[in-house]
PDBML (XML) file of the C-alpha atoms, coordinates in Angstrom:
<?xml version="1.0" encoding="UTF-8" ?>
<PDBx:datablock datablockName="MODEL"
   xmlns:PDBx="http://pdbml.pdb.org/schema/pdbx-v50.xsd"
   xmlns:xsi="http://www.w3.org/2001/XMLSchema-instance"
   xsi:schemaLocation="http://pdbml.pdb.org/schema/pdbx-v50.xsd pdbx-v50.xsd">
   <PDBx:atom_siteCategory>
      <PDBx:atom_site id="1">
         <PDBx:B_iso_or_equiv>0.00</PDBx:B_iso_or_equiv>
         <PDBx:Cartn_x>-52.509</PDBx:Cartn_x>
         <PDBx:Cartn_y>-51.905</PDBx:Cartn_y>
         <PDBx:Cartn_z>35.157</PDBx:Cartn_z>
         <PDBx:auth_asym_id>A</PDBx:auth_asym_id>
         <PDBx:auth_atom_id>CA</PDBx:auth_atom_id>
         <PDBx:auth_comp_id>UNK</PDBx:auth_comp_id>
         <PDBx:auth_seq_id>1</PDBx:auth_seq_id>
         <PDBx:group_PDB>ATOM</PDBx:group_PDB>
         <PDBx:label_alt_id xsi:nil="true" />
         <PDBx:label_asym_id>A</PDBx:label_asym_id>
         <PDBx:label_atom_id>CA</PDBx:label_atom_id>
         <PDBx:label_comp_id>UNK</PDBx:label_comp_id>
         <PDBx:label_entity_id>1</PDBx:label_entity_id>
         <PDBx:label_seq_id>1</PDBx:label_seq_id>
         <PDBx:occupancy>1.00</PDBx:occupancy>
         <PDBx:pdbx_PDB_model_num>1</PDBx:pdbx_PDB_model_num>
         <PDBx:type_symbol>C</PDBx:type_symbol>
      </PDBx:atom_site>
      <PDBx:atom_site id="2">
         <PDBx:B_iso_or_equiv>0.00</PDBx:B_iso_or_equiv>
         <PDBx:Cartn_x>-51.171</PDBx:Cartn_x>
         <PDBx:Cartn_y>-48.015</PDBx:Cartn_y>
         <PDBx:Cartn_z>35.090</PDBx:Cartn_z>
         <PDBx:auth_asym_id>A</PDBx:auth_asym_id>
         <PDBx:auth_atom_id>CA</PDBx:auth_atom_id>
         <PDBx:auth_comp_id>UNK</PDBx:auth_comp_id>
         <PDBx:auth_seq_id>2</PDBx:auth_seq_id>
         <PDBx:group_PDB>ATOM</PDBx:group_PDB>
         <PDBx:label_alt_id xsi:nil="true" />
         <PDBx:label_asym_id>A</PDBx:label_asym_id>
         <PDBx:label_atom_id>CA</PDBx:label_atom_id>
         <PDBx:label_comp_id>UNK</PDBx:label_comp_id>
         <PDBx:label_entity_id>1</PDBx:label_entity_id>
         <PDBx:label_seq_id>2</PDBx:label_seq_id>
         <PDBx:occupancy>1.00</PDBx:occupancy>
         <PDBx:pdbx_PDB_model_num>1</PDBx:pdbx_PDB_model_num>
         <PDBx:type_symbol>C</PDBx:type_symbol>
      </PDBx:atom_site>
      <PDBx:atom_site id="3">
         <PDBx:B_iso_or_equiv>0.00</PDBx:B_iso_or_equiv>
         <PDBx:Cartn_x>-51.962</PDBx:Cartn_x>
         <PDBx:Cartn_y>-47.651</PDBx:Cartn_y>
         <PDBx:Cartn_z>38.957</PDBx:Cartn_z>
         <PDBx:auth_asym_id>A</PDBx:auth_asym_id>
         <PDBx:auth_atom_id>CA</PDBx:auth_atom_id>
         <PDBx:auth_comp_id>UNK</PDBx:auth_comp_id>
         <PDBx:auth_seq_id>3</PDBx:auth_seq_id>
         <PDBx:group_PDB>ATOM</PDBx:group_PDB>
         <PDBx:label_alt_id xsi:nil="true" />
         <PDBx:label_asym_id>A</PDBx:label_asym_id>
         <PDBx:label_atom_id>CA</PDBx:label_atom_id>
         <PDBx:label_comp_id>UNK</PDBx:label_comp_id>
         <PDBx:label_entity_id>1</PDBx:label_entity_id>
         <PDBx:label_seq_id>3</PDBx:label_seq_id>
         <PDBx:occupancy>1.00</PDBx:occupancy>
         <PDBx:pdbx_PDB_model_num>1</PDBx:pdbx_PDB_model_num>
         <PDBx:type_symbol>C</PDBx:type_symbol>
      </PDBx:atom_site>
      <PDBx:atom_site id="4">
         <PDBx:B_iso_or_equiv>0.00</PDBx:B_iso_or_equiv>
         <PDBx:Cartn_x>-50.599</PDBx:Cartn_x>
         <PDBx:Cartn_y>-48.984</PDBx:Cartn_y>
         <PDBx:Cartn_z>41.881</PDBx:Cartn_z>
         <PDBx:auth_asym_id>A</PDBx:auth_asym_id>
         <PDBx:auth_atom_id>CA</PDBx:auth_atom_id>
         <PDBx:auth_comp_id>UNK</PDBx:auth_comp_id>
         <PDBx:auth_seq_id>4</PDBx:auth_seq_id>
         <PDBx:group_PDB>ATOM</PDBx:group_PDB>
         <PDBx:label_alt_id xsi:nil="true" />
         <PDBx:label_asym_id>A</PDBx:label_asym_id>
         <PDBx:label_atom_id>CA</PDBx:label_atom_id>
         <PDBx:label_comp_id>UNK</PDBx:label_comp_id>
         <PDBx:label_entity_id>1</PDBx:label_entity_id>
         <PDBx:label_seq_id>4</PDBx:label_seq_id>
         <PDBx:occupancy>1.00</PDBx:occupancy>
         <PDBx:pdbx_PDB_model_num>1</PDBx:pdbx_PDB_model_num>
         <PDBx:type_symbol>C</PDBx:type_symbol>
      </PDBx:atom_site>
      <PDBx:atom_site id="5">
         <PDBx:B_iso_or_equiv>0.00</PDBx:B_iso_or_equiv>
         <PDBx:Cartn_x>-47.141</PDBx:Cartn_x>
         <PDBx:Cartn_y>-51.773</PDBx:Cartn_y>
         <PDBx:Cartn_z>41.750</PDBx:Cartn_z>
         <PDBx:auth_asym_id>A</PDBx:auth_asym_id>
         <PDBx:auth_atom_id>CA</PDBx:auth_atom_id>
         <PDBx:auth_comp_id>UNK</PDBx:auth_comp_id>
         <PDBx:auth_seq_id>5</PDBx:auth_seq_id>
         <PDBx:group_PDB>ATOM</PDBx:group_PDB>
         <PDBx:label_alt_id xsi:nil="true" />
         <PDBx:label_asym_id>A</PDBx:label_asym_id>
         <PDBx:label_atom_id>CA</PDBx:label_atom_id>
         <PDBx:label_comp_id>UNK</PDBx:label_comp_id>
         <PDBx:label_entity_id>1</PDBx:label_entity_id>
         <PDBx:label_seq_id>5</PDBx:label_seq_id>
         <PDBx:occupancy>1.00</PDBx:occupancy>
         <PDBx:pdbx_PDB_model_num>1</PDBx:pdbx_PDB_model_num>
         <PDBx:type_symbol>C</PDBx:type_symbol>
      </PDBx:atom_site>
      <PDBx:atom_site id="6">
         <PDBx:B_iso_or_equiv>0.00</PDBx:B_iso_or_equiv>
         <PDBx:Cartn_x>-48.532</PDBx:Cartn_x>
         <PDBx:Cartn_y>-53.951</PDBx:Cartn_y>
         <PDBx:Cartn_z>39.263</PDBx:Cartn_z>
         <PDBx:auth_asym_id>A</PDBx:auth_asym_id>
         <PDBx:auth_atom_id>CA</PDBx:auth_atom_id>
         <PDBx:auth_comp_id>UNK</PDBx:auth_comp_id>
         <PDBx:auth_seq_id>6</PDBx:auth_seq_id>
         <PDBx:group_PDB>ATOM</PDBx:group_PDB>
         <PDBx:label_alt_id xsi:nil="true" />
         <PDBx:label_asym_id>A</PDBx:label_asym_id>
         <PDBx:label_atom_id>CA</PDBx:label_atom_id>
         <PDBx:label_comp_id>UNK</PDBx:label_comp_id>
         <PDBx:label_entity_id>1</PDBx:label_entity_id>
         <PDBx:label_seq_id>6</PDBx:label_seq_id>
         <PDBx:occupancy>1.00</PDBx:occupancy>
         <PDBx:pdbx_PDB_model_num>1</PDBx:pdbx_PDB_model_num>
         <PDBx:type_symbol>C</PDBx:type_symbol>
      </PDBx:atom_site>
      <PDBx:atom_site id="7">
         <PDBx:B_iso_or_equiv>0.00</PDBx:B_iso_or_equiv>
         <PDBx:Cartn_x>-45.510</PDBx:Cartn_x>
         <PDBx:Cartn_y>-53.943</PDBx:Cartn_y>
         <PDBx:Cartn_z>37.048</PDBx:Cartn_z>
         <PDBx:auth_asym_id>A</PDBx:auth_asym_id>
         <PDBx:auth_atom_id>CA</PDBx:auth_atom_id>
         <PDBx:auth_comp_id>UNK</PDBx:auth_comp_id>
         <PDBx:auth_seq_id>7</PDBx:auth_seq_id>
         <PDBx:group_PDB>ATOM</PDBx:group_PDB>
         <PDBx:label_alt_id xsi:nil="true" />
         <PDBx:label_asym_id>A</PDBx:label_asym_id>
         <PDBx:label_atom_id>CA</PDBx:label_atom_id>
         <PDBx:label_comp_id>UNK</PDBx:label_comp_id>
         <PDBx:label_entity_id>1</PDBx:label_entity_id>
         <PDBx:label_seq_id>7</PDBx:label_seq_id>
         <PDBx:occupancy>1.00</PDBx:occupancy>
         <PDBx:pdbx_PDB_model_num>1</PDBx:pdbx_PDB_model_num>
         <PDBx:type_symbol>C</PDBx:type_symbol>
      </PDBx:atom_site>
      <PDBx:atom_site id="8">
         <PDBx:B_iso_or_equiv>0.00</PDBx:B_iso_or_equiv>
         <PDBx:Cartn_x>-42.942</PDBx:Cartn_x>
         <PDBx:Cartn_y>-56.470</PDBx:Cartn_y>
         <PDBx:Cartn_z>36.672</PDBx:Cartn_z>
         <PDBx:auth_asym_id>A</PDBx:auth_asym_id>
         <PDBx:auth_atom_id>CA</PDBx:auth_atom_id>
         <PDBx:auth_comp_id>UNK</PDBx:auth_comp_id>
         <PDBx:auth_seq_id>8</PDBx:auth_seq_id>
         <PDBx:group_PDB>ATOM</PDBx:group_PDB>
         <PDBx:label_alt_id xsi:nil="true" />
         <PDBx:label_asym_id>A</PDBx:label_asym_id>
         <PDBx:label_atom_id>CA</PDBx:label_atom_id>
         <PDBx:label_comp_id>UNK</PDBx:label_comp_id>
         <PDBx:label_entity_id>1</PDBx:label_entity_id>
         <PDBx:label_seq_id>8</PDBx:label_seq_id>
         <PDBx:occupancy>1.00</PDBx:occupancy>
         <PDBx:pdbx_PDB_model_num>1</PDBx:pdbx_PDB_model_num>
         <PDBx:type_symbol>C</PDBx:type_symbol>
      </PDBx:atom_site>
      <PDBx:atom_site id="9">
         <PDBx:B_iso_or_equiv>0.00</PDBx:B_iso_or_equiv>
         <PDBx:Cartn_x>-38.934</PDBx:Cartn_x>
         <PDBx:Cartn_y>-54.746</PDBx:Cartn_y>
         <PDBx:Cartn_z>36.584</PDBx:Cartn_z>
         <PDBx:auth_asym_id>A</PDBx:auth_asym_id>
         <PDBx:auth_atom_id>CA</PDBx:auth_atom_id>
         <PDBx:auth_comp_id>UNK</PDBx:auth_comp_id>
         <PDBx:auth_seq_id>9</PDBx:auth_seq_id>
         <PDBx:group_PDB>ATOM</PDBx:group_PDB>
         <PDBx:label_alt_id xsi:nil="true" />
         <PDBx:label_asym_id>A</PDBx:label_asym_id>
         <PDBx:label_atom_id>CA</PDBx:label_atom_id>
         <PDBx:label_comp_id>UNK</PDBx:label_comp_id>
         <PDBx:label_entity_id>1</PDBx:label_entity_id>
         <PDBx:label_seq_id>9</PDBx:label_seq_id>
         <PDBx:occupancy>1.00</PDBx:occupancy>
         <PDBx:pdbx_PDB_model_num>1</PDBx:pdbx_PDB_model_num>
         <PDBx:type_symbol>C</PDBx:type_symbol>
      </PDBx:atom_site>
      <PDBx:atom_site id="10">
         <PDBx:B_iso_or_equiv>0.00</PDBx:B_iso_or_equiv>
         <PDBx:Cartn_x>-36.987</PDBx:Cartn_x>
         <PDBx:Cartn_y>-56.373</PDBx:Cartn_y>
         <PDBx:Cartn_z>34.225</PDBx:Cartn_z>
         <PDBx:auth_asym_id>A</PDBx:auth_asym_id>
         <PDBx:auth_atom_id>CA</PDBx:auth_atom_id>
         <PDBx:auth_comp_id>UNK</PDBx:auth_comp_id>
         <PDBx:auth_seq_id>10</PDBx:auth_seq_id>
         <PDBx:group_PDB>ATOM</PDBx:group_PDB>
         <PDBx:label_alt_id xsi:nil="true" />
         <PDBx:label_asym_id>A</PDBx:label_asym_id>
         <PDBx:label_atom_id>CA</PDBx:label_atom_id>
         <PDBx:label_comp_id>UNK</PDBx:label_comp_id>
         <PDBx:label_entity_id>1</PDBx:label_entity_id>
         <PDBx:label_seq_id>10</PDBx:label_seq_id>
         <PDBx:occupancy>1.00</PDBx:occupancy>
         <PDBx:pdbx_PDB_model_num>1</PDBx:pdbx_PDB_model_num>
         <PDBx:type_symbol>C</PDBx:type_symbol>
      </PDBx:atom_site>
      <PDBx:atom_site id="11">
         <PDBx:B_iso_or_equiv>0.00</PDBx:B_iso_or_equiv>
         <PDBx:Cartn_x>-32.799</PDBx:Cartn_x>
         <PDBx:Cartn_y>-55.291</PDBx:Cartn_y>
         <PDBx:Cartn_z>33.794</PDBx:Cartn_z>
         <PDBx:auth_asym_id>A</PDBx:auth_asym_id>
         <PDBx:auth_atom_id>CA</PDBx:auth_atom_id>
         <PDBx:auth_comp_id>UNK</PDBx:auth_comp_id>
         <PDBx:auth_seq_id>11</PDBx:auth_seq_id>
         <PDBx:group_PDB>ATOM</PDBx:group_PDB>
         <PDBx:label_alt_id xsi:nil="true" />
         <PDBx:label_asym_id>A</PDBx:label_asym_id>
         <PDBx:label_atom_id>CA</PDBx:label_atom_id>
         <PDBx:label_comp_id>UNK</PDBx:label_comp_id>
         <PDBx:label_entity_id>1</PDBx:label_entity_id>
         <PDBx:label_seq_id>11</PDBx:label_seq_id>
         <PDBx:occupancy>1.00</PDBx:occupancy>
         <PDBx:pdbx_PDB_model_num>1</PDBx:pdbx_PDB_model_num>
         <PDBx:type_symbol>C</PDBx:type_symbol>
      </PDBx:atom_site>
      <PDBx:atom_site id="12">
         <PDBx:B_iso_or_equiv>0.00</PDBx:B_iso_or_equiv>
         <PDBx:Cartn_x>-33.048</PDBx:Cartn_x>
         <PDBx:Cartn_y>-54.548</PDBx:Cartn_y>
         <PDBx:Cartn_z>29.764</PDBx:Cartn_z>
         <PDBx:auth_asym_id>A</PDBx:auth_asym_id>
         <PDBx:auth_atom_id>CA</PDBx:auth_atom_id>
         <PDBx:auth_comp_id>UNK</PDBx:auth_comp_id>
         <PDBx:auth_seq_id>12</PDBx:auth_seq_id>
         <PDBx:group_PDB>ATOM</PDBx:group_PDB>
         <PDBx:label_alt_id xsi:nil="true" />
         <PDBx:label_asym_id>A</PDBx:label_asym_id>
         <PDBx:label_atom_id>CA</PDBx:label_atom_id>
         <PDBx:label_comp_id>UNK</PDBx:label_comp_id>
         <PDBx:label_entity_id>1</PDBx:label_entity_id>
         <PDBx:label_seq_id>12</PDBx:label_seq_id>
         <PDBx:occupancy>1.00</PDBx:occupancy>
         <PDBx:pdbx_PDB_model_num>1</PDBx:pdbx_PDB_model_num>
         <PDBx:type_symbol>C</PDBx:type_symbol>
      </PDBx:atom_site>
      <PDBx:atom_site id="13">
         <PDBx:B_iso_or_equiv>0.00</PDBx:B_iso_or_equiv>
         <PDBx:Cartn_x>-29.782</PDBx:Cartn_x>
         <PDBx:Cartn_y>-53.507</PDBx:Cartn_y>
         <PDBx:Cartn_z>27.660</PDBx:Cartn_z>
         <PDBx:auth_asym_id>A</PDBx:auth_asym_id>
         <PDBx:auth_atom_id>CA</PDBx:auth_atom_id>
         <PDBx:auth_comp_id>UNK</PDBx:auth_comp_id>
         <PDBx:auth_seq_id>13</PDBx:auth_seq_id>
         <PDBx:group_PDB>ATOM</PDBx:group_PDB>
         <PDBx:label_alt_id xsi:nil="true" />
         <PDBx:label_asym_id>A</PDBx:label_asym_id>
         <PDBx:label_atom_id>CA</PDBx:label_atom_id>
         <PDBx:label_comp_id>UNK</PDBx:label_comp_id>
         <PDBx:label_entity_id>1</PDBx:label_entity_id>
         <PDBx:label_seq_id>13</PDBx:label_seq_id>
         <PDBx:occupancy>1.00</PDBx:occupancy>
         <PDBx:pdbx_PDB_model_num>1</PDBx:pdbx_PDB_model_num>
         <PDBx:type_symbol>C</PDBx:type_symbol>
      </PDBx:atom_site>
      <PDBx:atom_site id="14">
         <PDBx:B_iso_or_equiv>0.00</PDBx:B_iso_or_equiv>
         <PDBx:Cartn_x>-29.936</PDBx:Cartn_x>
         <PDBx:Cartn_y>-50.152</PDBx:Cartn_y>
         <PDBx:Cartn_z>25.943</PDBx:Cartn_z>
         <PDBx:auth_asym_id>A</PDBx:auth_asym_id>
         <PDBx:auth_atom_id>CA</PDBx:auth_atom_id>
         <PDBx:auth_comp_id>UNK</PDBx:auth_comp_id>
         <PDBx:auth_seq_id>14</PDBx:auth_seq_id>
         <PDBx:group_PDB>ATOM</PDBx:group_PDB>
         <PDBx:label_alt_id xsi:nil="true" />
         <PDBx:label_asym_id>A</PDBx:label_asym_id>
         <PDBx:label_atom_id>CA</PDBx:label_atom_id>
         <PDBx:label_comp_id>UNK</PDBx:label_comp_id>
         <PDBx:label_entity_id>1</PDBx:label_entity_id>
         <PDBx:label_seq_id>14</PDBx:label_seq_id>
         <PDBx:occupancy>1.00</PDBx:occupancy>
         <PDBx:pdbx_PDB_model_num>1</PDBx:pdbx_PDB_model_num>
         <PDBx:type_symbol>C</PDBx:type_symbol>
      </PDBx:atom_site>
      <PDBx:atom_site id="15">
         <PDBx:B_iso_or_equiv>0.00</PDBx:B_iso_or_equiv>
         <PDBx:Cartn_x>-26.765</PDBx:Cartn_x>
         <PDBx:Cartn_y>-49.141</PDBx:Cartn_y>
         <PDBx:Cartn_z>23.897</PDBx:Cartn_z>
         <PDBx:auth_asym_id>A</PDBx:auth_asym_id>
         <PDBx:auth_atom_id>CA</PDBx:auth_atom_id>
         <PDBx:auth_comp_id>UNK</PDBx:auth_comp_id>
         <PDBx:auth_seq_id>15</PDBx:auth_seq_id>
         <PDBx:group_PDB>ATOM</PDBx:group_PDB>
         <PDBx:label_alt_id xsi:nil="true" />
         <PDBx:label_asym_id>A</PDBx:label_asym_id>
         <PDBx:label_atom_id>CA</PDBx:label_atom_id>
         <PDBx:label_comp_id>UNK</PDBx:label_comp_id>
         <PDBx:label_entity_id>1</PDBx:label_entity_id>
         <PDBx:label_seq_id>15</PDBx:label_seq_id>
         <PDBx:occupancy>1.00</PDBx:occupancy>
         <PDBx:pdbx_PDB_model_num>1</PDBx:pdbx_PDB_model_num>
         <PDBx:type_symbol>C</PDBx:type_symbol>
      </PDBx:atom_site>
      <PDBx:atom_site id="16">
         <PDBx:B_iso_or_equiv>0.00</PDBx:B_iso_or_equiv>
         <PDBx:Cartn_x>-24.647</PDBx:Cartn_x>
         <PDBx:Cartn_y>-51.406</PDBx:Cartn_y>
         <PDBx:Cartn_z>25.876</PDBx:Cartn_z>
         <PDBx:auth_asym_id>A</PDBx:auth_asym_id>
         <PDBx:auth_atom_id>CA</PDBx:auth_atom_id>
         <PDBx:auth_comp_id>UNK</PDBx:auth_comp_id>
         <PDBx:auth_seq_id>16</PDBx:auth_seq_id>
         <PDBx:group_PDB>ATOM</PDBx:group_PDB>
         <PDBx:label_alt_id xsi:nil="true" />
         <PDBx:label_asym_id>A</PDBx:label_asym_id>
         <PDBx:label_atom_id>CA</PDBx:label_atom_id>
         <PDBx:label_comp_id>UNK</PDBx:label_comp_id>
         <PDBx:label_entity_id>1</PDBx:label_entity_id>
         <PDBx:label_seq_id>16</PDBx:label_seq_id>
         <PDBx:occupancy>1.00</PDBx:occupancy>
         <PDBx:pdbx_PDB_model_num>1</PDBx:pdbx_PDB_model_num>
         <PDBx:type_symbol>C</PDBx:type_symbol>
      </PDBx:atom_site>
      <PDBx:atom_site id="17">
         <PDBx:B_iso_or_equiv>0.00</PDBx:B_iso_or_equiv>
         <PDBx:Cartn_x>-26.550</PDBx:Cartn_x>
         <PDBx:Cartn_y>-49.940</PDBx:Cartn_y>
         <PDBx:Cartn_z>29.220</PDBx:Cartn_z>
         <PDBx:auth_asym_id>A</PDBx:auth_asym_id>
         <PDBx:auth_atom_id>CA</PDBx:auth_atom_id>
         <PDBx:auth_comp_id>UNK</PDBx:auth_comp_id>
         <PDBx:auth_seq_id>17</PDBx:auth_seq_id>
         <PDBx:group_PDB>ATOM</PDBx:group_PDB>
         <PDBx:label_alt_id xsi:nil="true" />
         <PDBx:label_asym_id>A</PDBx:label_asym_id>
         <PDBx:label_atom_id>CA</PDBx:label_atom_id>
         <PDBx:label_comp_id>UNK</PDBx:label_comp_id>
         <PDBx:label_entity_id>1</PDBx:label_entity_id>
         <PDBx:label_seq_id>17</PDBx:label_seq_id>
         <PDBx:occupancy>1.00</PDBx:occupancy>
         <PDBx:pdbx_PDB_model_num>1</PDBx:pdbx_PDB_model_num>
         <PDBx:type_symbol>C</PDBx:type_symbol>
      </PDBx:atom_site>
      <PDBx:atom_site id="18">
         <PDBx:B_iso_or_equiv>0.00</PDBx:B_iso_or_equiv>
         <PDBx:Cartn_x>-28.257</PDBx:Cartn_x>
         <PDBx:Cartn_y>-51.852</PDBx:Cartn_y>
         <PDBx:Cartn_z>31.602</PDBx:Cartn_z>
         <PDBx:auth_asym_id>A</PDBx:auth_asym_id>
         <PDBx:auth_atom_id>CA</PDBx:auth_atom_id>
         <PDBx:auth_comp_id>UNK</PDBx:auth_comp_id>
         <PDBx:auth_seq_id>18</PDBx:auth_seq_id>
         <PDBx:group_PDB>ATOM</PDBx:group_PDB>
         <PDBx:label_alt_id xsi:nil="true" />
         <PDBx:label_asym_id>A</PDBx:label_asym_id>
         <PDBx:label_atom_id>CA</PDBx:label_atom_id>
         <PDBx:label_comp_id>UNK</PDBx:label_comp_id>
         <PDBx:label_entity_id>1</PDBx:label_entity_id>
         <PDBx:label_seq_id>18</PDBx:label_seq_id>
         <PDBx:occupancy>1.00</PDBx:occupancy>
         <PDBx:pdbx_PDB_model_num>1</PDBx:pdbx_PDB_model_num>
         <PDBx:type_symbol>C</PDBx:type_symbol>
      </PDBx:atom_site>
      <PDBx:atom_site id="19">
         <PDBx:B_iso_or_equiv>0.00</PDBx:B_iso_or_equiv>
         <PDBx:Cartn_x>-30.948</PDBx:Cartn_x>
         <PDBx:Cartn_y>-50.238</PDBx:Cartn_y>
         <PDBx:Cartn_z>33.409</PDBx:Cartn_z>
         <PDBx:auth_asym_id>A</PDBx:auth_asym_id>
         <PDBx:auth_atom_id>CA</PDBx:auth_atom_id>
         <PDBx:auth_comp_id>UNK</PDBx:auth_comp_id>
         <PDBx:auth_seq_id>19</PDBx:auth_seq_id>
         <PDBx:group_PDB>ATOM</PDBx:group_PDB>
         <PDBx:label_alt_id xsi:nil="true" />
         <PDBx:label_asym_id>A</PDBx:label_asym_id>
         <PDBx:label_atom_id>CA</PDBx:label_atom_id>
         <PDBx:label_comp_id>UNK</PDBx:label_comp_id>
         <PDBx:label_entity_id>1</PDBx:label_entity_id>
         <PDBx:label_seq_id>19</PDBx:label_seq_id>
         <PDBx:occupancy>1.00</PDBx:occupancy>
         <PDBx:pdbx_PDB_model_num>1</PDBx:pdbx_PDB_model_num>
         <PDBx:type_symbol>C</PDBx:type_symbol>
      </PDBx:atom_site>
      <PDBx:atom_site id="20">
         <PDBx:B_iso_or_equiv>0.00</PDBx:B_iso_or_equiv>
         <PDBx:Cartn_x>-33.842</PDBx:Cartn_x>
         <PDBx:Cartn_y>-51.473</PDBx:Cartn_y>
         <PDBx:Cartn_z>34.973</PDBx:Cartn_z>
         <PDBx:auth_asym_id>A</PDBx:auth_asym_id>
         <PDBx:auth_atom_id>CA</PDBx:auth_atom_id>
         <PDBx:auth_comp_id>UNK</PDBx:auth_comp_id>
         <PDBx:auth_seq_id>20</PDBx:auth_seq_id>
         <PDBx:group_PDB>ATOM</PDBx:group_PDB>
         <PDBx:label_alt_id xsi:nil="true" />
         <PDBx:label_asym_id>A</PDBx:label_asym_id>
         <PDBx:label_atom_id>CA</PDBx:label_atom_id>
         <PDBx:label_comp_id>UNK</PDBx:label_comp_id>
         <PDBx:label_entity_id>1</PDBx:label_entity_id>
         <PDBx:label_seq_id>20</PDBx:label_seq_id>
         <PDBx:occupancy>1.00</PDBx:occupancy>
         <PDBx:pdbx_PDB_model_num>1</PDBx:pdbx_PDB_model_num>
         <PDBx:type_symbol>C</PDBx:type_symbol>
      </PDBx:atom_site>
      <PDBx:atom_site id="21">
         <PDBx:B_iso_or_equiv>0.00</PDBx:B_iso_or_equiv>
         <PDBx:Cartn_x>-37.046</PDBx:Cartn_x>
         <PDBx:Cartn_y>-51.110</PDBx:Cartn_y>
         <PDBx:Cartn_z>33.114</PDBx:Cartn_z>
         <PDBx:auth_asym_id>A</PDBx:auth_asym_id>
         <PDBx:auth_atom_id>CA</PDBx:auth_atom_id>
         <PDBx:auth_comp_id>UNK</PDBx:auth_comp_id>
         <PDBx:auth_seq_id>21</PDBx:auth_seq_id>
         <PDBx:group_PDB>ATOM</PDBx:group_PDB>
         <PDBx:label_alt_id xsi:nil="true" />
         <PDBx:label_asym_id>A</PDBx:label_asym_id>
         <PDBx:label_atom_id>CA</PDBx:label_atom_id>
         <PDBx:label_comp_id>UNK</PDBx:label_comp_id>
         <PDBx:label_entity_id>1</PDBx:label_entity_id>
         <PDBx:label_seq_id>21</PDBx:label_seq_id>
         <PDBx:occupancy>1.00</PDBx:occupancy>
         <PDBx:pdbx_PDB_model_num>1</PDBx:pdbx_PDB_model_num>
         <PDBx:type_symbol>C</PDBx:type_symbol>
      </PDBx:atom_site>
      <PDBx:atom_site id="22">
         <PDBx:B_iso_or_equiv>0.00</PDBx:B_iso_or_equiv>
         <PDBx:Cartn_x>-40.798</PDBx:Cartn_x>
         <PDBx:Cartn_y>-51.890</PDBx:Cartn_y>
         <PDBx:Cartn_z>34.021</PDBx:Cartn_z>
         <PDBx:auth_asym_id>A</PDBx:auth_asym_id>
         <PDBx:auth_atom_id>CA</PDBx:auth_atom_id>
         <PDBx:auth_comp_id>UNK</PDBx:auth_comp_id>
         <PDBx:auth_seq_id>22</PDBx:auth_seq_id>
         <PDBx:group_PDB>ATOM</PDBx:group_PDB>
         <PDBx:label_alt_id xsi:nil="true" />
         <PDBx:label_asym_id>A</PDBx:label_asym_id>
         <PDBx:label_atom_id>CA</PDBx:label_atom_id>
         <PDBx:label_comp_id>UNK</PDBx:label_comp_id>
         <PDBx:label_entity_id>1</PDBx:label_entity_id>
         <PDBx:label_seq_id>22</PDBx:label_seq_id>
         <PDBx:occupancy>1.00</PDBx:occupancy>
         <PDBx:pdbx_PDB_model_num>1</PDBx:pdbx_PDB_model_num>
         <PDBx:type_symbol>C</PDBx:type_symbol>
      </PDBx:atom_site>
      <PDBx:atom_site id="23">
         <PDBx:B_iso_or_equiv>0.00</PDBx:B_iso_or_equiv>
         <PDBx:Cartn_x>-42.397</PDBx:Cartn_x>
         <PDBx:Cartn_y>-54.210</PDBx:Cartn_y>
         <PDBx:Cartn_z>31.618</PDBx:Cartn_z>
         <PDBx:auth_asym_id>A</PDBx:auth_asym_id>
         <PDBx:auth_atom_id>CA</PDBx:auth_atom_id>
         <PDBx:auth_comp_id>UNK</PDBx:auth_comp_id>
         <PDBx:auth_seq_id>23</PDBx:auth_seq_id>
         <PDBx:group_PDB>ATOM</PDBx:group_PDB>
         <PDBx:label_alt_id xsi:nil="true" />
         <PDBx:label_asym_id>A</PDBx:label_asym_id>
         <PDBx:label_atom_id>CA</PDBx:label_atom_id>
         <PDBx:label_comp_id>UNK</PDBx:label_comp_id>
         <PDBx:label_entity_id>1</PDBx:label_entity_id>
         <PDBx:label_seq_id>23</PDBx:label_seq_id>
         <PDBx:occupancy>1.00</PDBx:occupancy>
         <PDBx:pdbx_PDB_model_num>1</PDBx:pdbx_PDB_model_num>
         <PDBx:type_symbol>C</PDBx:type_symbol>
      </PDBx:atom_site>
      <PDBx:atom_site id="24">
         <PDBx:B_iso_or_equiv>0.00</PDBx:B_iso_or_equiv>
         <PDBx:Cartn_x>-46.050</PDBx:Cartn_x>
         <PDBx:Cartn_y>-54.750</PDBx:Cartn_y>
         <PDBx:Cartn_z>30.504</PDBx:Cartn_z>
         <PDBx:auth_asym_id>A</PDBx:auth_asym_id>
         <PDBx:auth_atom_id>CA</PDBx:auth_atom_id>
         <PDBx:auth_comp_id>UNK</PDBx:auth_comp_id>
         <PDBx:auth_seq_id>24</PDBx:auth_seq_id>
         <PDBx:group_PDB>ATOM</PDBx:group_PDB>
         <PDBx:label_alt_id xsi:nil="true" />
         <PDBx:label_asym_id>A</PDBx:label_asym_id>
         <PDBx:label_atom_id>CA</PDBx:label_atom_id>
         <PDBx:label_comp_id>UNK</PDBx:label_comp_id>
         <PDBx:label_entity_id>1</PDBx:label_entity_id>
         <PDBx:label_seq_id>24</PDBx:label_seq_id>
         <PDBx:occupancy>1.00</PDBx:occupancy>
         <PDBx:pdbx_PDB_model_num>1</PDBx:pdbx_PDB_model_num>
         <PDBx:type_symbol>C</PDBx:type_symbol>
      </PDBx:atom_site>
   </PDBx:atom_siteCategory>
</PDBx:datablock>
């Protein structure tokens, strides 16, 4: 849900970047 820390992080690639993301 939008509120609170119910979001998964997940390291995605963007343009040979990594950066941590959240995922839903």
């Amino acid at each position: 849900v939008p509120v609170g820390e119910g979001y998964a992080m997940t390291a995605f690639e963007f343009k040979g970047e990594s950066r941590m993301a959240g995922v839903n």
